[in-house]
PDB file of N, CA and C in Angstrom:
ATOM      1  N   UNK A   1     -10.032  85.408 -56.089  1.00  0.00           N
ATOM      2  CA  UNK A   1      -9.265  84.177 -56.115  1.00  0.00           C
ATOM      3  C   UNK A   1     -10.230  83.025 -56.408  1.00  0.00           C
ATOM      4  N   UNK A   2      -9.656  82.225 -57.839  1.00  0.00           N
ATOM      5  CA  UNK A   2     -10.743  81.156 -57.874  1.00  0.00           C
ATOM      6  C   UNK A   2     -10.360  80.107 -57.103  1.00  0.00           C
ATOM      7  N   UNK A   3     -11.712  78.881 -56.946  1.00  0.00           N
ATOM      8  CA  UNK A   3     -11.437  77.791 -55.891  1.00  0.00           C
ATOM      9  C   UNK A   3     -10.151  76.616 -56.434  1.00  0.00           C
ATOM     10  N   UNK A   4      -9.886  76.857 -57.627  1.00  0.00           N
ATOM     11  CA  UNK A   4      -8.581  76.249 -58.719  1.00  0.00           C
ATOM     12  C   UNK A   4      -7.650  76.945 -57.664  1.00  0.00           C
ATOM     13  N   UNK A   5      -7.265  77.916 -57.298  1.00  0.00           N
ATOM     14  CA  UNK A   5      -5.774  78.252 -56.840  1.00  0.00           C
ATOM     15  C   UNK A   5      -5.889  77.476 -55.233  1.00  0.00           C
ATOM     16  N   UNK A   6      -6.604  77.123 -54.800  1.00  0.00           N
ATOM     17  CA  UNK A   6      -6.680  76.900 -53.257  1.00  0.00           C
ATOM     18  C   UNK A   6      -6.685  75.210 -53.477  1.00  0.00           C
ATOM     19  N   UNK A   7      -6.920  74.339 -54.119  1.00  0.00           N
ATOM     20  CA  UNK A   7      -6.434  73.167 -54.461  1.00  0.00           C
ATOM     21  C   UNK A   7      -5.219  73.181 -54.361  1.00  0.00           C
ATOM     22  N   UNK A   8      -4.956  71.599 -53.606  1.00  0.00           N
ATOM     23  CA  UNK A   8      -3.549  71.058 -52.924  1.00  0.00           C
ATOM     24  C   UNK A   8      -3.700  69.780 -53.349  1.00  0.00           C
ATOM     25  N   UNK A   9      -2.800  69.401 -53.508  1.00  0.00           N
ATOM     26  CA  UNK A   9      -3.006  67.498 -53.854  1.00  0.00           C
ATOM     27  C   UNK A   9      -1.878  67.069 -52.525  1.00  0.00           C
ATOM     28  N   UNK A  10      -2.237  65.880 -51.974  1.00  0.00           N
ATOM     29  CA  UNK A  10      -1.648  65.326 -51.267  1.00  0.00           C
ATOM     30  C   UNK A  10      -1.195  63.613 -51.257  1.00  0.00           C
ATOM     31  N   UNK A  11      -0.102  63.340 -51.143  1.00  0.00           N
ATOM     32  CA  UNK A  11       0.069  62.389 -51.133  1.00  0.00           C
ATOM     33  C   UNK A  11       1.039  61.720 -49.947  1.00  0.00           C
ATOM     34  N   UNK A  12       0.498  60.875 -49.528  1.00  0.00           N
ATOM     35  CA  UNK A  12       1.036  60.143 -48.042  1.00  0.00           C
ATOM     36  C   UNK A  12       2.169  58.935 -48.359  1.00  0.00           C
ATOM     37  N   UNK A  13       3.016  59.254 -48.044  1.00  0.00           N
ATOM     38  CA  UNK A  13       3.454  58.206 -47.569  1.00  0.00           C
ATOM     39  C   UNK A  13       3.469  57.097 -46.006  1.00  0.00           C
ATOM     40  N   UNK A  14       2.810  56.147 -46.194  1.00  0.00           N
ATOM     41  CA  UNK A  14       2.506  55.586 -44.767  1.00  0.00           C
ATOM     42  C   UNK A  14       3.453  54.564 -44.389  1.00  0.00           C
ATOM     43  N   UNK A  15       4.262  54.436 -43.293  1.00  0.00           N
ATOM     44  CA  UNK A  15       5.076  53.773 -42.457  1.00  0.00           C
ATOM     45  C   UNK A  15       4.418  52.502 -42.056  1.00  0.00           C
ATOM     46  N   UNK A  16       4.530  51.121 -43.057  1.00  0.00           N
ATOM     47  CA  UNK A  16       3.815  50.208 -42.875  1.00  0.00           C
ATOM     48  C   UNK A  16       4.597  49.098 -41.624  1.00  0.00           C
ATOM     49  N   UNK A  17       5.517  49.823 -40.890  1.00  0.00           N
ATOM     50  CA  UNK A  17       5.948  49.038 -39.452  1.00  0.00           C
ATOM     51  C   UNK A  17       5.121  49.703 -39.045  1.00  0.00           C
ATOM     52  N   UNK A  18       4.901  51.149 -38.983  1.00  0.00           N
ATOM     53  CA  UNK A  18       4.288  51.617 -37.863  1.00  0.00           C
ATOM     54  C   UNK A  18       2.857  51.550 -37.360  1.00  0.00           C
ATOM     55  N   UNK A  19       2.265  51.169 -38.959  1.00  0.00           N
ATOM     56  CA  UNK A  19       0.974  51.181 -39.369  1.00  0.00           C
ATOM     57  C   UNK A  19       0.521  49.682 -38.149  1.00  0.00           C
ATOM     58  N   UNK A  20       1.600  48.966 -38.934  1.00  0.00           N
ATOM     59  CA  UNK A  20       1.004  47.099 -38.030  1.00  0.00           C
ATOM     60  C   UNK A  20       1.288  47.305 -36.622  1.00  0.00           C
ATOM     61  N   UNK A  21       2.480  47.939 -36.476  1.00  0.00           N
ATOM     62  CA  UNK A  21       2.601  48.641 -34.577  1.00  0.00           C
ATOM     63  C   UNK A  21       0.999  49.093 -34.424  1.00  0.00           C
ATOM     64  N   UNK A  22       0.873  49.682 -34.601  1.00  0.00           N
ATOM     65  CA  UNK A  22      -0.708  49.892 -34.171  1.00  0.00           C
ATOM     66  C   UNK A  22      -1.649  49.470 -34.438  1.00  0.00           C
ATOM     67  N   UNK A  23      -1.724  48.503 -35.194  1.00  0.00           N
ATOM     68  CA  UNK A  23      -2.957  47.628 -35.461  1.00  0.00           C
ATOM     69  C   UNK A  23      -2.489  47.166 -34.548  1.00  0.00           C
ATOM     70  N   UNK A  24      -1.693  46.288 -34.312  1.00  0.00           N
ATOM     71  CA  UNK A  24      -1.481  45.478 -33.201  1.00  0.00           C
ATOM     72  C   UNK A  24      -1.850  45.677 -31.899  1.00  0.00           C
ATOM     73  N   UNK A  25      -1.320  46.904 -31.120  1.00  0.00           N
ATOM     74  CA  UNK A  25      -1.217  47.629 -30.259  1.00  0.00           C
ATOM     75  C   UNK A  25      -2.714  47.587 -29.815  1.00  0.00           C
ATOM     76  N   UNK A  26      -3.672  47.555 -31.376  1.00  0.00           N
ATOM     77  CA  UNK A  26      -5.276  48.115 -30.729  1.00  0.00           C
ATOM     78  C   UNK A  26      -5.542  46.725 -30.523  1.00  0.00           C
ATOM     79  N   UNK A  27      -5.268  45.708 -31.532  1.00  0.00           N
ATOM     80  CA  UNK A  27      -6.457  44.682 -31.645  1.00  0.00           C
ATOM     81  C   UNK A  27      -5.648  43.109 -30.518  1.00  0.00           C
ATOM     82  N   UNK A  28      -4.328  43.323 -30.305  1.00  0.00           N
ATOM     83  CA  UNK A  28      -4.135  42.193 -29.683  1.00  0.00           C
ATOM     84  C   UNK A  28      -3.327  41.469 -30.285  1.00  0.00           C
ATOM     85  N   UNK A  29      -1.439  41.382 -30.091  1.00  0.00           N
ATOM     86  CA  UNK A  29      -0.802  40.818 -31.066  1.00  0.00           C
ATOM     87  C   UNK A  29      -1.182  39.012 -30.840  1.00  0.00           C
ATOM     88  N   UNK A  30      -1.783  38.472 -29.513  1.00  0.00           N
ATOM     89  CA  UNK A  30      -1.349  36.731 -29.205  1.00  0.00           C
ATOM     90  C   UNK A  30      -2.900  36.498 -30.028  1.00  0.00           C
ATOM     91  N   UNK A  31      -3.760  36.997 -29.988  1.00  0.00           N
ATOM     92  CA  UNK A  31      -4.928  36.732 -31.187  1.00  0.00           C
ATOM     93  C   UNK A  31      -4.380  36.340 -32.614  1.00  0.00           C
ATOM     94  N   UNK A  32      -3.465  36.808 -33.274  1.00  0.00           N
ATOM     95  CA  UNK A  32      -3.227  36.694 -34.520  1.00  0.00           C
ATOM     96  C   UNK A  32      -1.974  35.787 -34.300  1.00  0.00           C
ATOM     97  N   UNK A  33      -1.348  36.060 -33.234  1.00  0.00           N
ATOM     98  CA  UNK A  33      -0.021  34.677 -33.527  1.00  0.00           C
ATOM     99  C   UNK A  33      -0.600  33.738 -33.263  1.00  0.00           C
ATOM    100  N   UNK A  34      -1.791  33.424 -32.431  1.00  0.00           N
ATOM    101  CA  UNK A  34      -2.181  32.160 -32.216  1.00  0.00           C
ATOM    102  C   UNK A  34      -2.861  31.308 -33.695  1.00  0.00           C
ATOM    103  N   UNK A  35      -3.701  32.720 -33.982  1.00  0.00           N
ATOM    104  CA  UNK A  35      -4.057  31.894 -35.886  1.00  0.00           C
ATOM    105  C   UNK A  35      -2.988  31.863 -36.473  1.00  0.00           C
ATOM    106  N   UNK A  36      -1.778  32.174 -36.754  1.00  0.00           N
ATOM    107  CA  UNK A  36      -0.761  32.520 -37.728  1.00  0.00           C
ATOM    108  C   UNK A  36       0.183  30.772 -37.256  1.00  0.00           C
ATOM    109  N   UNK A  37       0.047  30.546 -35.765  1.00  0.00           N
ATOM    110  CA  UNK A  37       0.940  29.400 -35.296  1.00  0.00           C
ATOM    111  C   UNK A  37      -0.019  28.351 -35.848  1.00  0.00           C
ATOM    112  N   UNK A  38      -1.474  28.426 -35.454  1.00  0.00           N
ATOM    113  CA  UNK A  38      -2.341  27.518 -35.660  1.00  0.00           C
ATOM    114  C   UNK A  38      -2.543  26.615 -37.917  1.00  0.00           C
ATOM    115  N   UNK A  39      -2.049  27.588 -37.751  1.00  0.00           N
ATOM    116  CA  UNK A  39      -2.130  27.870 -39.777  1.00  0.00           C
ATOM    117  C   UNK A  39      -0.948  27.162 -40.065  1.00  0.00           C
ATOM    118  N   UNK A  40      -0.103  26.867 -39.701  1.00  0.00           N
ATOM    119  CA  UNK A  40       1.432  26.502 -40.391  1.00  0.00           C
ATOM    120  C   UNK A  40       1.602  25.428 -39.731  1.00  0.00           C
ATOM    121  N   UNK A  41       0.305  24.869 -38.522  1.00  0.00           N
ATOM    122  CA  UNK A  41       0.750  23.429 -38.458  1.00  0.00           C
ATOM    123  C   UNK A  41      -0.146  22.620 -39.453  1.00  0.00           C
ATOM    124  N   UNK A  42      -1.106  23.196 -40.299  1.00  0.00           N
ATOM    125  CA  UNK A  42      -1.623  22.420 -41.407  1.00  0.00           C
ATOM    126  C   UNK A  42      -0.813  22.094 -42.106  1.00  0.00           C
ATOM    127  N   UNK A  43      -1.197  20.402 -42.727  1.00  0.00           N
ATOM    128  CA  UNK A  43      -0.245  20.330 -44.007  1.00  0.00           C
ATOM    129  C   UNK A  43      -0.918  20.705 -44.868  1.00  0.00           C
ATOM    130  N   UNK A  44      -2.183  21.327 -45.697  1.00  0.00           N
ATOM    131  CA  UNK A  44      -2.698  22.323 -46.581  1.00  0.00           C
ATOM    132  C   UNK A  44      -1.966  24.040 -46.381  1.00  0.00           C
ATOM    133  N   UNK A  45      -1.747  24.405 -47.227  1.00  0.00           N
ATOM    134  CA  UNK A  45      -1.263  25.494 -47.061  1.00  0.00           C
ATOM    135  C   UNK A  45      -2.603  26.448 -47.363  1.00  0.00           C
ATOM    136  N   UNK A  46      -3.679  26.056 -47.251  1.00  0.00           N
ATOM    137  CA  UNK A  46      -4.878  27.036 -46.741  1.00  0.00           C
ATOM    138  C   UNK A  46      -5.278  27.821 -45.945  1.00  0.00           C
ATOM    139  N   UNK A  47      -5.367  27.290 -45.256  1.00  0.00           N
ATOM    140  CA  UNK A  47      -5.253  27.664 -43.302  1.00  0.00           C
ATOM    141  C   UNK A  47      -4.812  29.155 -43.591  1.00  0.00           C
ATOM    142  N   UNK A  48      -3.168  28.534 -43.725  1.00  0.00           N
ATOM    143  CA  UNK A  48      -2.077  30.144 -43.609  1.00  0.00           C
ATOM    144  C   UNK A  48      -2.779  31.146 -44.988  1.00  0.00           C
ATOM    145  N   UNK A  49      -3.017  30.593 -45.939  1.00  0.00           N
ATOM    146  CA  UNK A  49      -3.392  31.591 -46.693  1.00  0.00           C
ATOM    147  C   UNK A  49      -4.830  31.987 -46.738  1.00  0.00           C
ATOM    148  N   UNK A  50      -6.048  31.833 -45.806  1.00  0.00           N
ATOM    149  CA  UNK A  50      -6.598  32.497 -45.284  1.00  0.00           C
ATOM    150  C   UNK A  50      -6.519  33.414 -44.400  1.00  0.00           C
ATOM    151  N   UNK A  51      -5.613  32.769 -43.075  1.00  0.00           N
ATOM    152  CA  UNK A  51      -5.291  33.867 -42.308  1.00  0.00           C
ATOM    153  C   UNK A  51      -4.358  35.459 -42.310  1.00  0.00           C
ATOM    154  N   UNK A  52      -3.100  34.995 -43.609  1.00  0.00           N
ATOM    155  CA  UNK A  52      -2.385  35.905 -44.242  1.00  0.00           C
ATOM    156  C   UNK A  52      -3.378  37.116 -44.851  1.00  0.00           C
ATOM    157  N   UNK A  53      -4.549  36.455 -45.289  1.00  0.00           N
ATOM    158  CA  UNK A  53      -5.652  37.444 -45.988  1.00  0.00           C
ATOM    159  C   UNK A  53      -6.520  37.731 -45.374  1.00  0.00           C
ATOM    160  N   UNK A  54      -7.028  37.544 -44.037  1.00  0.00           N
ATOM    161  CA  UNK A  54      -7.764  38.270 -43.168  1.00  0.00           C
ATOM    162  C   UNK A  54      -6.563  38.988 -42.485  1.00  0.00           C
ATOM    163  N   UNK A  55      -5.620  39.004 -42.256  1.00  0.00           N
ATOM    164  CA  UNK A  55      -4.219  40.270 -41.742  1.00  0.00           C
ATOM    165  C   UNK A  55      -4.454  40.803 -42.766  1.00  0.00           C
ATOM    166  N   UNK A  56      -4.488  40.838 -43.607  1.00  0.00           N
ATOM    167  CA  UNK A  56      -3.966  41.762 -44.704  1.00  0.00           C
ATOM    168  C   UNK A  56      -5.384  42.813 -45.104  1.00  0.00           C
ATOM    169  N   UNK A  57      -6.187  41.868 -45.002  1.00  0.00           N
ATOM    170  CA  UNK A  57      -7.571  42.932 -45.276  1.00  0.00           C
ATOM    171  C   UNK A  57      -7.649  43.732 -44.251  1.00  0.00           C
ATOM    172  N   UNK A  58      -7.502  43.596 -42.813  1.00  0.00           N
ATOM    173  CA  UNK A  58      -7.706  44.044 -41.450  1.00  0.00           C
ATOM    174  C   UNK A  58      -6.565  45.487 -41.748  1.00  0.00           C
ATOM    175  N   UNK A  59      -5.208  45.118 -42.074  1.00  0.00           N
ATOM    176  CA  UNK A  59      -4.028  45.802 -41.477  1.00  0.00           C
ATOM    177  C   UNK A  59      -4.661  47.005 -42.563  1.00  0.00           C
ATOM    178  N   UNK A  60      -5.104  46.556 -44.302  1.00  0.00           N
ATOM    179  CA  UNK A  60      -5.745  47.676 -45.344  1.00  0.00           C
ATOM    180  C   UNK A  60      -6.998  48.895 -44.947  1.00  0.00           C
ATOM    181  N   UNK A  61      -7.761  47.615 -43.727  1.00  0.00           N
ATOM    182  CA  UNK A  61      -8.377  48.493 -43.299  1.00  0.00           C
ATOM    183  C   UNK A  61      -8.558  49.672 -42.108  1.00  0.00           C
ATOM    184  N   UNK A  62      -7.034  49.498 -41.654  1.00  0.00           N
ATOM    185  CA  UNK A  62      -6.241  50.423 -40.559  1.00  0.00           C
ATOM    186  C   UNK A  62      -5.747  51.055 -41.179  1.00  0.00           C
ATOM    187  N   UNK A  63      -5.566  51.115 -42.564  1.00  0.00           N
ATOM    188  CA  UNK A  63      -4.773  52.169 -43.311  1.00  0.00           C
ATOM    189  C   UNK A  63      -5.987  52.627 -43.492  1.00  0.00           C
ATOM    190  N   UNK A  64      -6.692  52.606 -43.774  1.00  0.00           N
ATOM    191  CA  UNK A  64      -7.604  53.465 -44.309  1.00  0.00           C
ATOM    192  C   UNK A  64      -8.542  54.229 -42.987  1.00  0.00           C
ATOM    193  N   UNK A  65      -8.616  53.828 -42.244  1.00  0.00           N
ATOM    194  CA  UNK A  65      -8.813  54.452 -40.881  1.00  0.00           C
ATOM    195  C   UNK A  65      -7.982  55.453 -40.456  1.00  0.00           C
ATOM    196  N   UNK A  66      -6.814  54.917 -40.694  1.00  0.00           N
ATOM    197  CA  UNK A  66      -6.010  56.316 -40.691  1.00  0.00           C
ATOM    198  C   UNK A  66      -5.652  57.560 -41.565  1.00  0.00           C
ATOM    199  N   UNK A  67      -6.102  56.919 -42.835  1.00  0.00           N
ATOM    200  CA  UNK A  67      -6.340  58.140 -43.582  1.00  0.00           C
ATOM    201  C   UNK A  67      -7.613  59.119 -43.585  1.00  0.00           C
ATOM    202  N   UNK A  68      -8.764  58.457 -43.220  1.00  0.00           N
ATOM    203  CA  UNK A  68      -9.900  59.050 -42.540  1.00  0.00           C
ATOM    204  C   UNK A  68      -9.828  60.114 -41.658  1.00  0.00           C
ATOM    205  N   UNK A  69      -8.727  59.473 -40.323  1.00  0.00           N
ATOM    206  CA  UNK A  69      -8.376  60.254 -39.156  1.00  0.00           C
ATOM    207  C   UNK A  69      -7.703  61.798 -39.853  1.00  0.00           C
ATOM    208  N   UNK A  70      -6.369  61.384 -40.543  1.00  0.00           N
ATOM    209  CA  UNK A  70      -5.710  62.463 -41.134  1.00  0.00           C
ATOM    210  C   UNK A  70      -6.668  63.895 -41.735  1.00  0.00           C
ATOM    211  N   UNK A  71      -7.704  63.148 -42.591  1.00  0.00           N
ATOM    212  CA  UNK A  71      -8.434  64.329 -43.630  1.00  0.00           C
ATOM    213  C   UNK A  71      -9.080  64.927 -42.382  1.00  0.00           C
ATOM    214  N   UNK A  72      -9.514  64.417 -41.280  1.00  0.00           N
ATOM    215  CA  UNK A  72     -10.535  65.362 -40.619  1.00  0.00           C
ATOM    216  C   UNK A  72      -9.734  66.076 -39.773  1.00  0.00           C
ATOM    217  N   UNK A  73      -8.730  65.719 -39.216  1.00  0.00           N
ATOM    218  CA  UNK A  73      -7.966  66.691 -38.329  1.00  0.00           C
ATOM    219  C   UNK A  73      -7.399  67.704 -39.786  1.00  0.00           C
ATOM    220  N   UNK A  74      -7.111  67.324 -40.835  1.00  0.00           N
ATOM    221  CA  UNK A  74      -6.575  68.339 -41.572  1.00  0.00           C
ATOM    222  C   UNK A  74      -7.968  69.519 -41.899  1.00  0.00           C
ATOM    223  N   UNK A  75      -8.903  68.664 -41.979  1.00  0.00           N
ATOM    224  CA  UNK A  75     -10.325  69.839 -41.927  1.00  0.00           C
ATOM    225  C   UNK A  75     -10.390  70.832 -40.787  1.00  0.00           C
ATOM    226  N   UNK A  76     -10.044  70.001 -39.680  1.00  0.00           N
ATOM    227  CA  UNK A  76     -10.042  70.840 -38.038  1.00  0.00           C
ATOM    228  C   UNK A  76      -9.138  71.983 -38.224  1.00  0.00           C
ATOM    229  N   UNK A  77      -8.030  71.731 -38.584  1.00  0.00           N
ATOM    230  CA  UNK A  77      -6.902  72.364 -38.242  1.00  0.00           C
ATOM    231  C   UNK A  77      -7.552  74.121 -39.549  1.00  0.00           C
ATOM    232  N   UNK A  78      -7.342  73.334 -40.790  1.00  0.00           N
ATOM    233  CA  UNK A  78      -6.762  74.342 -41.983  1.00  0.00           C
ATOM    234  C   UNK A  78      -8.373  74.966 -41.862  1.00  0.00           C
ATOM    235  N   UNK A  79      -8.514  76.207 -42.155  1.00  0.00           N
ATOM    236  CA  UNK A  79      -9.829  77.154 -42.156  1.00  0.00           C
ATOM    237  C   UNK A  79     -10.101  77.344 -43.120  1.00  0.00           C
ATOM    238  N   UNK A  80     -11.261  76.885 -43.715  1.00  0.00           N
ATOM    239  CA  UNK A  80     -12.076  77.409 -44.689  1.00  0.00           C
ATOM    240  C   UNK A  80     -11.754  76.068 -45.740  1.00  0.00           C
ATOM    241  N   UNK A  81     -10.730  74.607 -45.517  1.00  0.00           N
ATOM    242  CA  UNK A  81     -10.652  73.787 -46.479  1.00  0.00           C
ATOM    243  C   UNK A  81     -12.265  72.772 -46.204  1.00  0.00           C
ATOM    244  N   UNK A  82     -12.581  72.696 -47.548  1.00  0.00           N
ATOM    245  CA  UNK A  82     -14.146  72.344 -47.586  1.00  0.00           C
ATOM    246  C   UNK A  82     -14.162  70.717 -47.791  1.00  0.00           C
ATOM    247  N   UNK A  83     -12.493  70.512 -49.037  1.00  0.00           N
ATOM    248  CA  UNK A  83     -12.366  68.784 -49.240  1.00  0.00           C
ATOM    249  C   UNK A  83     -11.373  68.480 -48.594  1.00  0.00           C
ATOM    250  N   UNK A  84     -10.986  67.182 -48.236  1.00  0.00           N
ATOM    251  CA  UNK A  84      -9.401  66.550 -48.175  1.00  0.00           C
ATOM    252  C   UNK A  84      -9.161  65.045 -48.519  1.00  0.00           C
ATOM    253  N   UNK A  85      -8.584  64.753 -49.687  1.00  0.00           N
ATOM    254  CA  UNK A  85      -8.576  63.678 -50.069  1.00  0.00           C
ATOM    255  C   UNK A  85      -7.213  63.292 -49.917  1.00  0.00           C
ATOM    256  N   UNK A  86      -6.712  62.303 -49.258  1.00  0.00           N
ATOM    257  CA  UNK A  86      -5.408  61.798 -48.962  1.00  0.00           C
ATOM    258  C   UNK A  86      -5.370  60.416 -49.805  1.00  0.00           C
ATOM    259  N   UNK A  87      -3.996  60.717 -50.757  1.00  0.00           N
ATOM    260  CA  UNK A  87      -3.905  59.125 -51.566  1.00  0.00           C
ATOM    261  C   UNK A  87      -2.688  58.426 -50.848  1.00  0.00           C
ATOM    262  N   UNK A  88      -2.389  57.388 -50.421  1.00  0.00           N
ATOM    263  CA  UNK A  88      -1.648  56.884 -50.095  1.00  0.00           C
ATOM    264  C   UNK A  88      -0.456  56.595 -51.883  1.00  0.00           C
ATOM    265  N   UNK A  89       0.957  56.973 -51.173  1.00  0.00           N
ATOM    266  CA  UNK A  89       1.780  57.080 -51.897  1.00  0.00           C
ATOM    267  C   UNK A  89       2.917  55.623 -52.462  1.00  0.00           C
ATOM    268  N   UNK A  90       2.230  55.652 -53.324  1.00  0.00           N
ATOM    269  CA  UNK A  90       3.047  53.689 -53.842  1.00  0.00           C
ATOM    270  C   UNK A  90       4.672  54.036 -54.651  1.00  0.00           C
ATOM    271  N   UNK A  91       5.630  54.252 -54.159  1.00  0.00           N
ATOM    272  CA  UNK A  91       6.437  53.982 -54.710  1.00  0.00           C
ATOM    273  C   UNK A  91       7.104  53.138 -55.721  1.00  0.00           C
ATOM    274  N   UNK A  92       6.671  52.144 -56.294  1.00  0.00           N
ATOM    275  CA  UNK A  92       6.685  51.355 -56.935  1.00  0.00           C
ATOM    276  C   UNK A  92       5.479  51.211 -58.279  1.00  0.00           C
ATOM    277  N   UNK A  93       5.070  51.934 -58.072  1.00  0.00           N
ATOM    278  CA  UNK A  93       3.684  52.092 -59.167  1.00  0.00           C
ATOM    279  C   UNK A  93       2.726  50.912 -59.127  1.00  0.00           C
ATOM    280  N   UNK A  94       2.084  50.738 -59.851  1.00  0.00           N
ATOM    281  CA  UNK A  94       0.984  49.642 -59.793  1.00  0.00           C
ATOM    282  C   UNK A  94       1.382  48.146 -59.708  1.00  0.00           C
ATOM    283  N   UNK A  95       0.768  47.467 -59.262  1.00  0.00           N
ATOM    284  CA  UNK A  95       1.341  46.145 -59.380  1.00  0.00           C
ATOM    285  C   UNK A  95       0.884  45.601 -60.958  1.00  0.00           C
ATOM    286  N   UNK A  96       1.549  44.521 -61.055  1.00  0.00           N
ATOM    287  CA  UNK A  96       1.121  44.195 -62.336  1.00  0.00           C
ATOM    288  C   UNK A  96      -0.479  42.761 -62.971  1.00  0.00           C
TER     289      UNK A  96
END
């Protein structure tokens, strides 16, 4: 049996309520409402669109923590799998 037949492709779909449920859960939801309240009393709309983009880099980088988590328990689990590459699944295709 060549190592061609034992290749799997995987693709995730990730639950992005559930994803921010747990960012949250770890990092502290009144931390981020307090920047998010603090941001929208500027009259620059900077503020908020810094803080929108440190959430957003943070919450990208809980996705990707969790896809980390996934490949190694899928290493733990399955015997003898050597790679595991998990793509997160975009329904919508690329942005433009």
């Amino acid at each position: 049996m060549n190592q061609c037949s034992k290749m799997k492709l995987c693709a995730a779909d990730f639950n992005g309520v559930v994803l921010v449920q747990n960012y949250i859960n770890r990092t502290g939801r009144e931390g981020w409402a307090r920047q998010f309240r603090e941001a929208t009393k500027e009259k620059d709309e900077s503020a908020l669109l810094k803080v929108m983009s440190n959430y957003g880099e943070e919450v990208v980088t809980a996705l990707g923590s969790e896809v980390d988590r996934l490949e190694k328990e899928i290493q733990e689990i399955v015997p003898g799998i050597r790679h595991v590459d998990i793509e997160a699944h975009n329904p919508i295709g690329p942005s433009p």
